[in-house]
C-alpha atoms as a PDB file:
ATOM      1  CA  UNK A   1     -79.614  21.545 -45.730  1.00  0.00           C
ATOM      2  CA  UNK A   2     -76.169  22.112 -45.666  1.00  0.00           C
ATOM      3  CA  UNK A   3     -74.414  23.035 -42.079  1.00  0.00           C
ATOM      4  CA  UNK A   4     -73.092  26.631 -41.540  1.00  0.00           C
ATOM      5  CA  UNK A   5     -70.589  27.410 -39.533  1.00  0.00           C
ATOM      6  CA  UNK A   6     -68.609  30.520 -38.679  1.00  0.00           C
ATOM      7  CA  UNK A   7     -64.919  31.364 -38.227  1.00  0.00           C
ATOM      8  CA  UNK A   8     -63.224  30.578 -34.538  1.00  0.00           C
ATOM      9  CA  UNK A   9     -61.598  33.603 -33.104  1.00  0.00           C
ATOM     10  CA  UNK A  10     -60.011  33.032 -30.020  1.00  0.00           C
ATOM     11  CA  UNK A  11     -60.055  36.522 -29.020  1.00  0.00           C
ATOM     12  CA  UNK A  12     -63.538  36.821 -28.554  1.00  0.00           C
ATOM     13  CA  UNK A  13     -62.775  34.731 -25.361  1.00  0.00           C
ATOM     14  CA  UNK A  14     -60.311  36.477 -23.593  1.00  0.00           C
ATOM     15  CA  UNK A  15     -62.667  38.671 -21.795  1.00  0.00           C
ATOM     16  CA  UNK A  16     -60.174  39.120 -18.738  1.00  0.00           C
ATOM     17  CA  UNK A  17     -56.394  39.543 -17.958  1.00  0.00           C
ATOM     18  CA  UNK A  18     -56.292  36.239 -16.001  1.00  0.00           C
ATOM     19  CA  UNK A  19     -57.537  34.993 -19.685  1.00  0.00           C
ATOM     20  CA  UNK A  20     -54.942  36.095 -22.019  1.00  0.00           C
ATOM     21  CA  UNK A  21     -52.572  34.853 -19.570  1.00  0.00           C
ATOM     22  CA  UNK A  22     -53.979  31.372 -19.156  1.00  0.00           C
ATOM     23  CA  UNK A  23     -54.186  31.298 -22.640  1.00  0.00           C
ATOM     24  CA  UNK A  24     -50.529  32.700 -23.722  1.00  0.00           C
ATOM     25  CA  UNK A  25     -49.631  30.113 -21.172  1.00  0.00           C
ATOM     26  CA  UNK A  26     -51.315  27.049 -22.583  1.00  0.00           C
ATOM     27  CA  UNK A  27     -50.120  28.277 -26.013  1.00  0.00           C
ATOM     28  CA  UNK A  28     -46.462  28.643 -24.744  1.00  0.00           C
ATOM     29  CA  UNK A  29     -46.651  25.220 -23.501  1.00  0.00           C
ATOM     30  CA  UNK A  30     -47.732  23.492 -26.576  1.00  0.00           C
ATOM     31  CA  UNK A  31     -45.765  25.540 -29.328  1.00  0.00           C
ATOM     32  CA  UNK A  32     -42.849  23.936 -28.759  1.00  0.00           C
ATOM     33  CA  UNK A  33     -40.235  25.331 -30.901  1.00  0.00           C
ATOM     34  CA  UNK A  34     -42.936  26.553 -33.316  1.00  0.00           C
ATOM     35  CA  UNK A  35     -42.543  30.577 -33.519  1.00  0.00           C
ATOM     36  CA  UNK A  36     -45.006  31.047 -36.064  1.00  0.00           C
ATOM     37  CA  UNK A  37     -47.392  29.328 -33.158  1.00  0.00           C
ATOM     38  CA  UNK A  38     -46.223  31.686 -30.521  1.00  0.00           C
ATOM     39  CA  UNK A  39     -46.623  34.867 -32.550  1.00  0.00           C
ATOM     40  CA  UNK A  40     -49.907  33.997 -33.542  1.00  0.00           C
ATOM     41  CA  UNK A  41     -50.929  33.216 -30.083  1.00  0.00           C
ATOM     42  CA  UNK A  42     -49.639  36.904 -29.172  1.00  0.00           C
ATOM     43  CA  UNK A  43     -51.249  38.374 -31.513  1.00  0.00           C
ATOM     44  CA  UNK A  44     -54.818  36.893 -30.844  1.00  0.00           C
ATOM     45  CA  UNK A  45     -54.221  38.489 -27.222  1.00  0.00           C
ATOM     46  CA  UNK A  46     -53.335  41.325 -28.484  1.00  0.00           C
ATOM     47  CA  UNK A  47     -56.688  41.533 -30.639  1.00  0.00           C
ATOM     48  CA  UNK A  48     -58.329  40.652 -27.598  1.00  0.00           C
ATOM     49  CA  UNK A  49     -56.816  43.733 -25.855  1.00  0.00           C
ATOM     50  CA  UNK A  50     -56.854  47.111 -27.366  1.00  0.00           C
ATOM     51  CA  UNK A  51     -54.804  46.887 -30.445  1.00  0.00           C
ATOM     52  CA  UNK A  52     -54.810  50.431 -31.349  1.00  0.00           C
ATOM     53  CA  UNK A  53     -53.857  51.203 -27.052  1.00  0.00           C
ATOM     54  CA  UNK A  54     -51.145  48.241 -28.050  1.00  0.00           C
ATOM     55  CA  UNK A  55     -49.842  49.913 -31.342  1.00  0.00           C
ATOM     56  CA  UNK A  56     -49.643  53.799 -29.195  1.00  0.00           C
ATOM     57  CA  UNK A  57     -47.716  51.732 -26.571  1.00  0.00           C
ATOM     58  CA  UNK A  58     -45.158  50.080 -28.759  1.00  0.00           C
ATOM     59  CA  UNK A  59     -44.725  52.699 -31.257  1.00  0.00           C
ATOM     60  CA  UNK A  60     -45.609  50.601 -34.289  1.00  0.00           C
ATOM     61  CA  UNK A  61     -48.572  51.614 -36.448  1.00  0.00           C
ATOM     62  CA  UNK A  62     -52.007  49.477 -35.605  1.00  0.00           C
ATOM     63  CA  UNK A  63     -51.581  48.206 -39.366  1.00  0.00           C
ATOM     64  CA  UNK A  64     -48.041  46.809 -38.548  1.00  0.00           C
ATOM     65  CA  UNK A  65     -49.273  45.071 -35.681  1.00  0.00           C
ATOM     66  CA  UNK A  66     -52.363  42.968 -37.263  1.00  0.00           C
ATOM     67  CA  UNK A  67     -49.418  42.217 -40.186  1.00  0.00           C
ATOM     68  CA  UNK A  68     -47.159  41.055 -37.795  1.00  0.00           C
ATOM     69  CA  UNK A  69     -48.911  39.110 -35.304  1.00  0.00           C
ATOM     70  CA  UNK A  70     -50.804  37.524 -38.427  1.00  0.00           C
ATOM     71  CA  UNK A  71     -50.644  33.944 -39.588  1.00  0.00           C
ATOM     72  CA  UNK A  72     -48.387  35.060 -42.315  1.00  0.00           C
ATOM     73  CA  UNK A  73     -46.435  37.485 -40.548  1.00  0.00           C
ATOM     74  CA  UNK A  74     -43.207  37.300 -39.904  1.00  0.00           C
ATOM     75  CA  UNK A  75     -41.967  39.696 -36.945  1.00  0.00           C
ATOM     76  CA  UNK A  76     -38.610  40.698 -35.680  1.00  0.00           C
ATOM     77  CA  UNK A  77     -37.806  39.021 -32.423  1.00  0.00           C
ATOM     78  CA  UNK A  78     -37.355  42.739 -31.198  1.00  0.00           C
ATOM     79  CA  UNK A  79     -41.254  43.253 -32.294  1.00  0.00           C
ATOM     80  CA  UNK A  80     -42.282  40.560 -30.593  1.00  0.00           C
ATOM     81  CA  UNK A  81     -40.383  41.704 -27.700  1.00  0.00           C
ATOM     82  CA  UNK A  82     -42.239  45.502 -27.639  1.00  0.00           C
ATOM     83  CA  UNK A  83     -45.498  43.699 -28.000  1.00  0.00           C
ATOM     84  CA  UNK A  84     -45.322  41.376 -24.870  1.00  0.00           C
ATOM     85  CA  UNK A  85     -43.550  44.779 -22.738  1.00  0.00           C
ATOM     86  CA  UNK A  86     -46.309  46.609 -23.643  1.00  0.00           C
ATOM     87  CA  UNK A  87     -48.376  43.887 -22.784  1.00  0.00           C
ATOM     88  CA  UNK A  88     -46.934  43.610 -19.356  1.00  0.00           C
ATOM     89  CA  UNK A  89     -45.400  40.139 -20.348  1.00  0.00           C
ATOM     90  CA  UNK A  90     -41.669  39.166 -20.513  1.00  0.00           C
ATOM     91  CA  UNK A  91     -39.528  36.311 -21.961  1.00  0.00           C
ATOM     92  CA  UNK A  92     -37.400  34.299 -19.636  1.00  0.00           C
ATOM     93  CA  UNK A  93     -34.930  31.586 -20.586  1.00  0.00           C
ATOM     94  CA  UNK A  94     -35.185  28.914 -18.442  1.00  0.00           C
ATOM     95  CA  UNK A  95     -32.846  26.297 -18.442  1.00  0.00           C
ATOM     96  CA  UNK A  96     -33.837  22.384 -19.437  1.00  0.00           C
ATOM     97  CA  UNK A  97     -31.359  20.890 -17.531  1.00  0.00           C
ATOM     98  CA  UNK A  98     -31.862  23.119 -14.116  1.00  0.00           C
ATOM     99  CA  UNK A  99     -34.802  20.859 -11.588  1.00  0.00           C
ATOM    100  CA  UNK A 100     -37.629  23.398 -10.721  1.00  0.00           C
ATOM    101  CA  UNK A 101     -36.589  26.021  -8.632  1.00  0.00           C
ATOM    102  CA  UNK A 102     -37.963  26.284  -5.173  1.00  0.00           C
ATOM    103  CA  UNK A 103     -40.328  29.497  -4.532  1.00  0.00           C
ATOM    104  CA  UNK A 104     -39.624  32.040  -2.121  1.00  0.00           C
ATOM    105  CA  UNK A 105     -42.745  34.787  -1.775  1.00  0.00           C
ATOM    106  CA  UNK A 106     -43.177  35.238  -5.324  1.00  0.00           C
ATOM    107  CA  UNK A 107     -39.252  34.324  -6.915  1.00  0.00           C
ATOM    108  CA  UNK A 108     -38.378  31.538  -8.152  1.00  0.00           C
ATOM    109  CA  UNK A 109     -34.973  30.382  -6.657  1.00  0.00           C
ATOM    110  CA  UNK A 110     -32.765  28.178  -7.824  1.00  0.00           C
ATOM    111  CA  UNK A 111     -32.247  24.802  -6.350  1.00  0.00           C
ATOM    112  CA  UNK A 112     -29.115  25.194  -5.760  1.00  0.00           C
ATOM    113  CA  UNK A 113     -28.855  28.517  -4.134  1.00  0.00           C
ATOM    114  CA  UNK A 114     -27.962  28.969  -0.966  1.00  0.00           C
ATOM    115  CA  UNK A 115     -30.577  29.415   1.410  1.00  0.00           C
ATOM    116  CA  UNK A 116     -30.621  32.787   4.113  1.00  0.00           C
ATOM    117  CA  UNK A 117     -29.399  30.629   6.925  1.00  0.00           C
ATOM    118  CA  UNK A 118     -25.437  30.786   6.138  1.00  0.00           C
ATOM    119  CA  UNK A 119     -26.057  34.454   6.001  1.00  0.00           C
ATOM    120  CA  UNK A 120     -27.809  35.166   9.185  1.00  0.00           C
ATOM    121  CA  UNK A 121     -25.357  32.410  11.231  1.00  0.00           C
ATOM    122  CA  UNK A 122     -21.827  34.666   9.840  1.00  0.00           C
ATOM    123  CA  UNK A 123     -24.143  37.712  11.057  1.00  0.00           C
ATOM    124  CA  UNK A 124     -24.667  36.413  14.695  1.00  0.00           C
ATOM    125  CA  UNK A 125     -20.701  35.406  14.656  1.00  0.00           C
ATOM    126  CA  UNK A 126     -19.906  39.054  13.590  1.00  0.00           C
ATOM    127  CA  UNK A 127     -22.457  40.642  16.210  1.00  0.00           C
ATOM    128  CA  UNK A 128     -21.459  38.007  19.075  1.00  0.00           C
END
């Protein structure tokens, strides 16, 4: 008897936003410099969102997207960019030289940035 299987979609995973995030995350971190990787991985959470919400949102038609964000597609860097907006995402270019930044509330600072206490000593001076 021979063993059937069916086709992984990733998609039919992300149930939640914390999800697609955790999993554009992972994906992120293991691409490497593989854009083909990261485009597909943007486009399976975009399937697992609402793509024809995703297509209204970004202006593109719903056909564009699934061509796009396919295994074979092969989108403008300013596509991807509309996609991830509309997504709520952004891209960030982080430095590979910089050490992790500290965090302050919900920032990221960098380590070398002067912290608030030169500022609020020069305020005292003024005021005193």
């Amino acid at each position: 008897m021979a063993l059937k299987t069916t086709p992984w979609d990733s998609a039919e995973y992300l149930k939640t936003e914390a999800d697609i995030t955790a999993y554009l995350d992972a994906c992120f971190k293991e691409a490497g410099d593989d854009p083909a990787f990261l485009v597909h991985a943007l486009g399976v959470a975009a399937r697992a969102r609402n793509m024809s919400q995703l297509a209204r949102d970004t202006g593109l038609t719903r056909e564009g997207l699934y061509k796009a964000l396919s295994t074979n597609g092969n989108p403008s860097f300013g596509t991807v960019l509309k996609v991830a907006d509309a997504m709520g995402y952004r891209f960030a270019l982080v430095s590979k030289r910089a050490k992790p930044g500290r965090r302050v509330g919900k920032q990221a600072v960098a380590p070398d940035a002067p912290t608030c206490a030169g500022k609020r000593r020069v305020a005292q001076a003024k005021q005193g």
